[in-house]
N, C-alpha and C. Protein backbone atom coordinates (compact mmCIF):
# COMPACT_ATOMS: atom_id res chain seq x y z
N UNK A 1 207.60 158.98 91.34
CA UNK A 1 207.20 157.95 90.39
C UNK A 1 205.84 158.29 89.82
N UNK A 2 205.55 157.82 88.22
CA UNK A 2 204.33 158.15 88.23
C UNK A 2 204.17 156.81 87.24
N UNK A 3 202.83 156.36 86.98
CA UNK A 3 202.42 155.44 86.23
C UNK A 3 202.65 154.00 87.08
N UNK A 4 201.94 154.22 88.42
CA UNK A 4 202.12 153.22 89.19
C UNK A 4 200.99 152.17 89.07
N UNK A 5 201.40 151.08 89.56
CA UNK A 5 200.52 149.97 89.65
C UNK A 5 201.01 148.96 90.27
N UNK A 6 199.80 148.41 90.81
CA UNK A 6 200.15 146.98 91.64
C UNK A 6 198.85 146.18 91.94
N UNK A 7 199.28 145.02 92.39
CA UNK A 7 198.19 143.69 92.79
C UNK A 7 198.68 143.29 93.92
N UNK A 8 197.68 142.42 95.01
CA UNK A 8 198.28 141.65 95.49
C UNK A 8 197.69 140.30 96.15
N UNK A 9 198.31 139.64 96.80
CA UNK A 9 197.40 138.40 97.56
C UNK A 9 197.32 138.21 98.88
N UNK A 10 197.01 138.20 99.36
CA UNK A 10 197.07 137.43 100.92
C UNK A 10 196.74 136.45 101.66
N UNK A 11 197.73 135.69 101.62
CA UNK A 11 197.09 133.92 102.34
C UNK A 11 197.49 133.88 103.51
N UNK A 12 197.03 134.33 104.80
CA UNK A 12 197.10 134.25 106.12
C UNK A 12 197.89 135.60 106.12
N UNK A 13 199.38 135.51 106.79
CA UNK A 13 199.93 136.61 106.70
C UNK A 13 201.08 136.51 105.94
N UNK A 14 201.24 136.16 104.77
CA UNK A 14 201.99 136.52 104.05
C UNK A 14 201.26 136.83 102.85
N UNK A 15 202.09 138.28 102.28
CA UNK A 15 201.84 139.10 101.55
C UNK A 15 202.55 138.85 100.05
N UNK A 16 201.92 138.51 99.12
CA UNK A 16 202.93 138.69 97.57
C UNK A 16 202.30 140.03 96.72
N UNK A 17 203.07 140.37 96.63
CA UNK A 17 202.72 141.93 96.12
C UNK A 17 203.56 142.06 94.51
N UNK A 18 202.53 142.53 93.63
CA UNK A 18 203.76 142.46 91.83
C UNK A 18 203.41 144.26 91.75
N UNK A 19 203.94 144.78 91.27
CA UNK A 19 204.15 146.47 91.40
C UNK A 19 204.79 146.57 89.97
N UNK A 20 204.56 147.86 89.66
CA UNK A 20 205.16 147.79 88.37
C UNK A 20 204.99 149.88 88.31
N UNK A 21 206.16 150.51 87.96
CA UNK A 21 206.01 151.94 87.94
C UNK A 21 206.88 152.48 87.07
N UNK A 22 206.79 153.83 86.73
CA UNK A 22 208.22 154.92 86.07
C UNK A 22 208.84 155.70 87.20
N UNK A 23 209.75 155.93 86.80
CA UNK A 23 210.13 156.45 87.30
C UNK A 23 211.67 157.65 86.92
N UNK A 24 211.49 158.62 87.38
CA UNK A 24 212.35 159.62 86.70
C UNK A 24 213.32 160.41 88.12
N UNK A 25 214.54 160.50 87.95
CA UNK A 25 215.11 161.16 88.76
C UNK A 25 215.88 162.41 88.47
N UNK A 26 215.93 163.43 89.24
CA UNK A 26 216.28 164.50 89.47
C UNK A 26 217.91 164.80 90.05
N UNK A 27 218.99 165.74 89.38
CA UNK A 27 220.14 165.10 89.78
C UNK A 27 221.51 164.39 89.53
N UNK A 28 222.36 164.17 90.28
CA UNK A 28 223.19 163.25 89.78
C UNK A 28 223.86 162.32 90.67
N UNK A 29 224.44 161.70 90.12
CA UNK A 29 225.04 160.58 91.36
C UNK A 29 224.23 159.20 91.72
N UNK A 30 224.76 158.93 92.44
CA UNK A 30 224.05 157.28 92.81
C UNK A 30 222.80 157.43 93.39
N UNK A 31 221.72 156.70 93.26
CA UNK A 31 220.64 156.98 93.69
C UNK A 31 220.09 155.22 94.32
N UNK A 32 219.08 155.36 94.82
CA UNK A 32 218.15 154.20 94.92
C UNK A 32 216.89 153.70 94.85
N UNK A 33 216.02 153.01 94.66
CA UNK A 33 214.78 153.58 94.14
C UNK A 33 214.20 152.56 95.92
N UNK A 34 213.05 152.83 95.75
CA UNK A 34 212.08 152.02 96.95
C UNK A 34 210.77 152.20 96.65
N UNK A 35 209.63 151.44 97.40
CA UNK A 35 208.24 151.76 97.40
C UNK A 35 207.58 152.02 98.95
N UNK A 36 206.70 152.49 98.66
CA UNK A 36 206.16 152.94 100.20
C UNK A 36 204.74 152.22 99.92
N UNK A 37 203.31 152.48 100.68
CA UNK A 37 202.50 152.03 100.67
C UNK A 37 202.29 150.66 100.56
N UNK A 38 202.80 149.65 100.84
CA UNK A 38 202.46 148.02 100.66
C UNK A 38 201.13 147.52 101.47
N UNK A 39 200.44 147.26 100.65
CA UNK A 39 199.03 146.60 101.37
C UNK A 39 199.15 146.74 102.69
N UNK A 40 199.97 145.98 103.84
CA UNK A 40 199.78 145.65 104.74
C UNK A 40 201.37 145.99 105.91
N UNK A 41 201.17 146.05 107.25
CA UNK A 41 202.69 146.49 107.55
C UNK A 41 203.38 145.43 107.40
N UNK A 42 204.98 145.28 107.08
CA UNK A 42 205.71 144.29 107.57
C UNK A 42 205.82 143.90 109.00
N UNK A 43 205.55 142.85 109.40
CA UNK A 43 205.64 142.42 110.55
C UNK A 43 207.32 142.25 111.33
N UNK A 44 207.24 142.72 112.54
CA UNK A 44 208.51 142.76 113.23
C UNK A 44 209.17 141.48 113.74
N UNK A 45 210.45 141.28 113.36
CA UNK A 45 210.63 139.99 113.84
C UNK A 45 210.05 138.66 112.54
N UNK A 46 209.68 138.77 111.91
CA UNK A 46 209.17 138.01 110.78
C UNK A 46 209.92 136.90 110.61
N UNK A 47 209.74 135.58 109.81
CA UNK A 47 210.16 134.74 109.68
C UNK A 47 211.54 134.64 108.69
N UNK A 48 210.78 135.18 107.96
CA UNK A 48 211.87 135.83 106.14
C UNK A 48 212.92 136.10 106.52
N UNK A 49 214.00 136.01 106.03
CA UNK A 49 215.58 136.82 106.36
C UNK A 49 215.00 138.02 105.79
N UNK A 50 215.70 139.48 106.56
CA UNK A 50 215.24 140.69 105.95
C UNK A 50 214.02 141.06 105.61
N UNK A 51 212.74 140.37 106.66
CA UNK A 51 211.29 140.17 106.61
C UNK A 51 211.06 139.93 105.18
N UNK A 52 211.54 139.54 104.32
CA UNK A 52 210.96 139.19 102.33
C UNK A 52 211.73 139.36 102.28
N UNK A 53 211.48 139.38 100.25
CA UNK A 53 212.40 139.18 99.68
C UNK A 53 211.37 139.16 97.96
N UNK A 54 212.32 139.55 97.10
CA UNK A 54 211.47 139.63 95.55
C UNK A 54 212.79 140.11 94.75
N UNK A 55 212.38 140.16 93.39
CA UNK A 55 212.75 140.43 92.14
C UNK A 55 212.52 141.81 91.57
N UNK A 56 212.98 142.28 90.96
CA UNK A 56 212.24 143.82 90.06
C UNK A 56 213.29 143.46 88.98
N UNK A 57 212.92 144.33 87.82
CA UNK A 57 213.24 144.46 86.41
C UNK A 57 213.08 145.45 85.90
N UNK A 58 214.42 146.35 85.44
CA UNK A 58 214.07 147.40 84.40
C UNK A 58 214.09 147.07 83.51
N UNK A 59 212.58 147.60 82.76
CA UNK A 59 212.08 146.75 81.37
C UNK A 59 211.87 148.17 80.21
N UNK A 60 212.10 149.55 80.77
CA UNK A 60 212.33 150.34 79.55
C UNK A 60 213.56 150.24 78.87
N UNK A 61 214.34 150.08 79.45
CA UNK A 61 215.91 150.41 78.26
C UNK A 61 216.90 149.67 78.82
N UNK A 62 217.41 149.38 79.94
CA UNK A 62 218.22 148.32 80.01
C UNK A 62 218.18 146.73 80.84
N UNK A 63 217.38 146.46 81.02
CA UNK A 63 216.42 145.39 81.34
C UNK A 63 217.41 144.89 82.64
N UNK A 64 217.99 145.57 83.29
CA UNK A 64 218.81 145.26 84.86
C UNK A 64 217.95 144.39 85.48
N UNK A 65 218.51 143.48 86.57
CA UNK A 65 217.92 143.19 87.48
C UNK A 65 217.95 143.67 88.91
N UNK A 66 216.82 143.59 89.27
CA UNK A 66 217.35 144.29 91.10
C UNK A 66 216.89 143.57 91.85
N UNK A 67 217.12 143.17 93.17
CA UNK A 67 216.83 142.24 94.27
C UNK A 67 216.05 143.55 95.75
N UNK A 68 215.26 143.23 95.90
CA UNK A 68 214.28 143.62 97.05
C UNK A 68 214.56 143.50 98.32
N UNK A 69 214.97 144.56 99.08
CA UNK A 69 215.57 144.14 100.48
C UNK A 69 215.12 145.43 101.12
N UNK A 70 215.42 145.30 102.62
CA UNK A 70 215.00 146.21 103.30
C UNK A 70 213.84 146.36 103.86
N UNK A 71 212.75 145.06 103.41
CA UNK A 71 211.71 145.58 104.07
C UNK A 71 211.95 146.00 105.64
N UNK A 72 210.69 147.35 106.33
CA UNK A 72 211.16 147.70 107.11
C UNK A 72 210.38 147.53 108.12
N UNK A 73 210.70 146.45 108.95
CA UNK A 73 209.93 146.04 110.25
C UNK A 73 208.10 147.10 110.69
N UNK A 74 207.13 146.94 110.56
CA UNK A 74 206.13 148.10 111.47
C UNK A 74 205.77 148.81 110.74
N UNK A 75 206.37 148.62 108.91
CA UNK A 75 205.94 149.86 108.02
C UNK A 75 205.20 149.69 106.36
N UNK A 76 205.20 150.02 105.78
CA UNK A 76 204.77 149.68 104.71
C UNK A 76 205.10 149.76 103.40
N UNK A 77 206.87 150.27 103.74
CA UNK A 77 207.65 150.78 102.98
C UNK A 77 208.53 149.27 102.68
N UNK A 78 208.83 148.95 101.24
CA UNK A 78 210.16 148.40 101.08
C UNK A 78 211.45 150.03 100.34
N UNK A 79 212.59 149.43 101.42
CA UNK A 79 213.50 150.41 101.32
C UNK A 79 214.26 150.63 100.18
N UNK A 80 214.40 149.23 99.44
CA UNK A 80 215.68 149.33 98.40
C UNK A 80 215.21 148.70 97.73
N UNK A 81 215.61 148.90 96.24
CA UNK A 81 215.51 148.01 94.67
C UNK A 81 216.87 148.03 94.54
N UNK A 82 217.94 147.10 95.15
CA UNK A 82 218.94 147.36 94.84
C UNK A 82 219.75 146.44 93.49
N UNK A 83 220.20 147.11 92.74
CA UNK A 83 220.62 146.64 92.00
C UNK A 83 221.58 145.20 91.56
N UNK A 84 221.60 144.20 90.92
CA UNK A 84 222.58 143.03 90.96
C UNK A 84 224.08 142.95 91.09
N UNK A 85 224.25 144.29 90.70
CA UNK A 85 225.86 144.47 90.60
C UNK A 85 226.43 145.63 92.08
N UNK A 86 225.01 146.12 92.68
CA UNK A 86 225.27 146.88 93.36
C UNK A 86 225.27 148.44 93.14
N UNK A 87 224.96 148.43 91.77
CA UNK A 87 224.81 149.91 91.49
C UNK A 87 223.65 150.60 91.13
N UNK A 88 223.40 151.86 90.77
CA UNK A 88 222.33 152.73 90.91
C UNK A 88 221.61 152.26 89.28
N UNK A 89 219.95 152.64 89.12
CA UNK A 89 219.60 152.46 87.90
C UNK A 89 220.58 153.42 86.59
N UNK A 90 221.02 152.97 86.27
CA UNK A 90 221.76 153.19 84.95
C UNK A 90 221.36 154.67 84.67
N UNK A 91 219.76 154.68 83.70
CA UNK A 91 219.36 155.87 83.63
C UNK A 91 218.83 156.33 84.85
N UNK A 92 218.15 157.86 84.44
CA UNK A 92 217.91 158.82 85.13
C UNK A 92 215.84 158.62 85.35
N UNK A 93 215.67 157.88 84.04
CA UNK A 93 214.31 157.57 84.02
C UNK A 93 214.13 156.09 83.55
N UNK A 94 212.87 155.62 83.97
CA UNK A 94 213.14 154.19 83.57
C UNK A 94 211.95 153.57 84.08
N UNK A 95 211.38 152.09 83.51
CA UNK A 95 210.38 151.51 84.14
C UNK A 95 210.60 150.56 85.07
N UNK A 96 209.94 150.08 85.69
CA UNK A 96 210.37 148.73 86.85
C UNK A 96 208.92 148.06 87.35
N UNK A 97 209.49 146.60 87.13
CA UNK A 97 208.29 145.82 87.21
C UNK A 97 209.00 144.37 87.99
N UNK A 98 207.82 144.56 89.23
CA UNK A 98 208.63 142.97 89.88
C UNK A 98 207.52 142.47 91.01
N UNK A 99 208.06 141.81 91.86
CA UNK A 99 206.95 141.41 93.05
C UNK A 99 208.03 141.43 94.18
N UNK A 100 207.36 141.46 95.60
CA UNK A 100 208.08 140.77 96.39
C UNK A 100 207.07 139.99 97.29
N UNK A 101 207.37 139.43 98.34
CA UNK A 101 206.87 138.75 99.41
C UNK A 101 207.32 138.62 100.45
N UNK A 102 206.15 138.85 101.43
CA UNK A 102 206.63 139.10 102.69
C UNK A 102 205.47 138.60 103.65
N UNK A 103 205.90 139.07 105.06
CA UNK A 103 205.06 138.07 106.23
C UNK A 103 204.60 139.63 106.98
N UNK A 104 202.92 139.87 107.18
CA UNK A 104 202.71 141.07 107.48
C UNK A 104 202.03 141.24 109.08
N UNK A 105 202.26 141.97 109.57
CA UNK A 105 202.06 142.17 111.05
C UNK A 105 200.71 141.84 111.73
């Protein structure tokens, strides 16, 4: 990914995080996108179903929606931008802009 960016807040231990990046892939076939580095770890055991939960939007060319899952217990990674219908970003390159929130260790 390049042309990254993000904000975030923290009110006790929960984390809202808005991110916004490009991103270009290499390849073919189904893919998935994710982020690594999140302010703070996800906490294990967390309150959240699936410790959080958020929104993303591809806002260069086909304005998809994707749902945020996977955060991963101890880490700082969310795993998946998975798509609404279940499938991979359309294109091969593309922008994405969303938040999620979560409860941090």
């Amino acid at each position: 990914a390049s042309g990254e960016a993000g904000r975030y807040t923290k009110i006790g231990q929960i984390v809202h995080v808005w991110f916004g990046f490009n991103y270009s892939i290499n390849g073919s076939g189904g893919f998935n996108l994710g982020i690594s580095n999140l302010p703070f770890p996800v906490k294990s055991n967390a309150s959240f179903a699936y410790n959080g939960g958020g929104v993303a939007r591809e806002a260069a060319y086909t304005g998809y929606m994707f749902f945020c899952e996977g955060l991963n217990a101890g880490t700082t990674q969310l795993a998946v931008l998975r798509r609404y219908d279940n499938g991979s970003p359309r294109d091969p390159s593309g922008t994405m802009v969303g938040h999620v929130t979560y409860e941090a260790a």
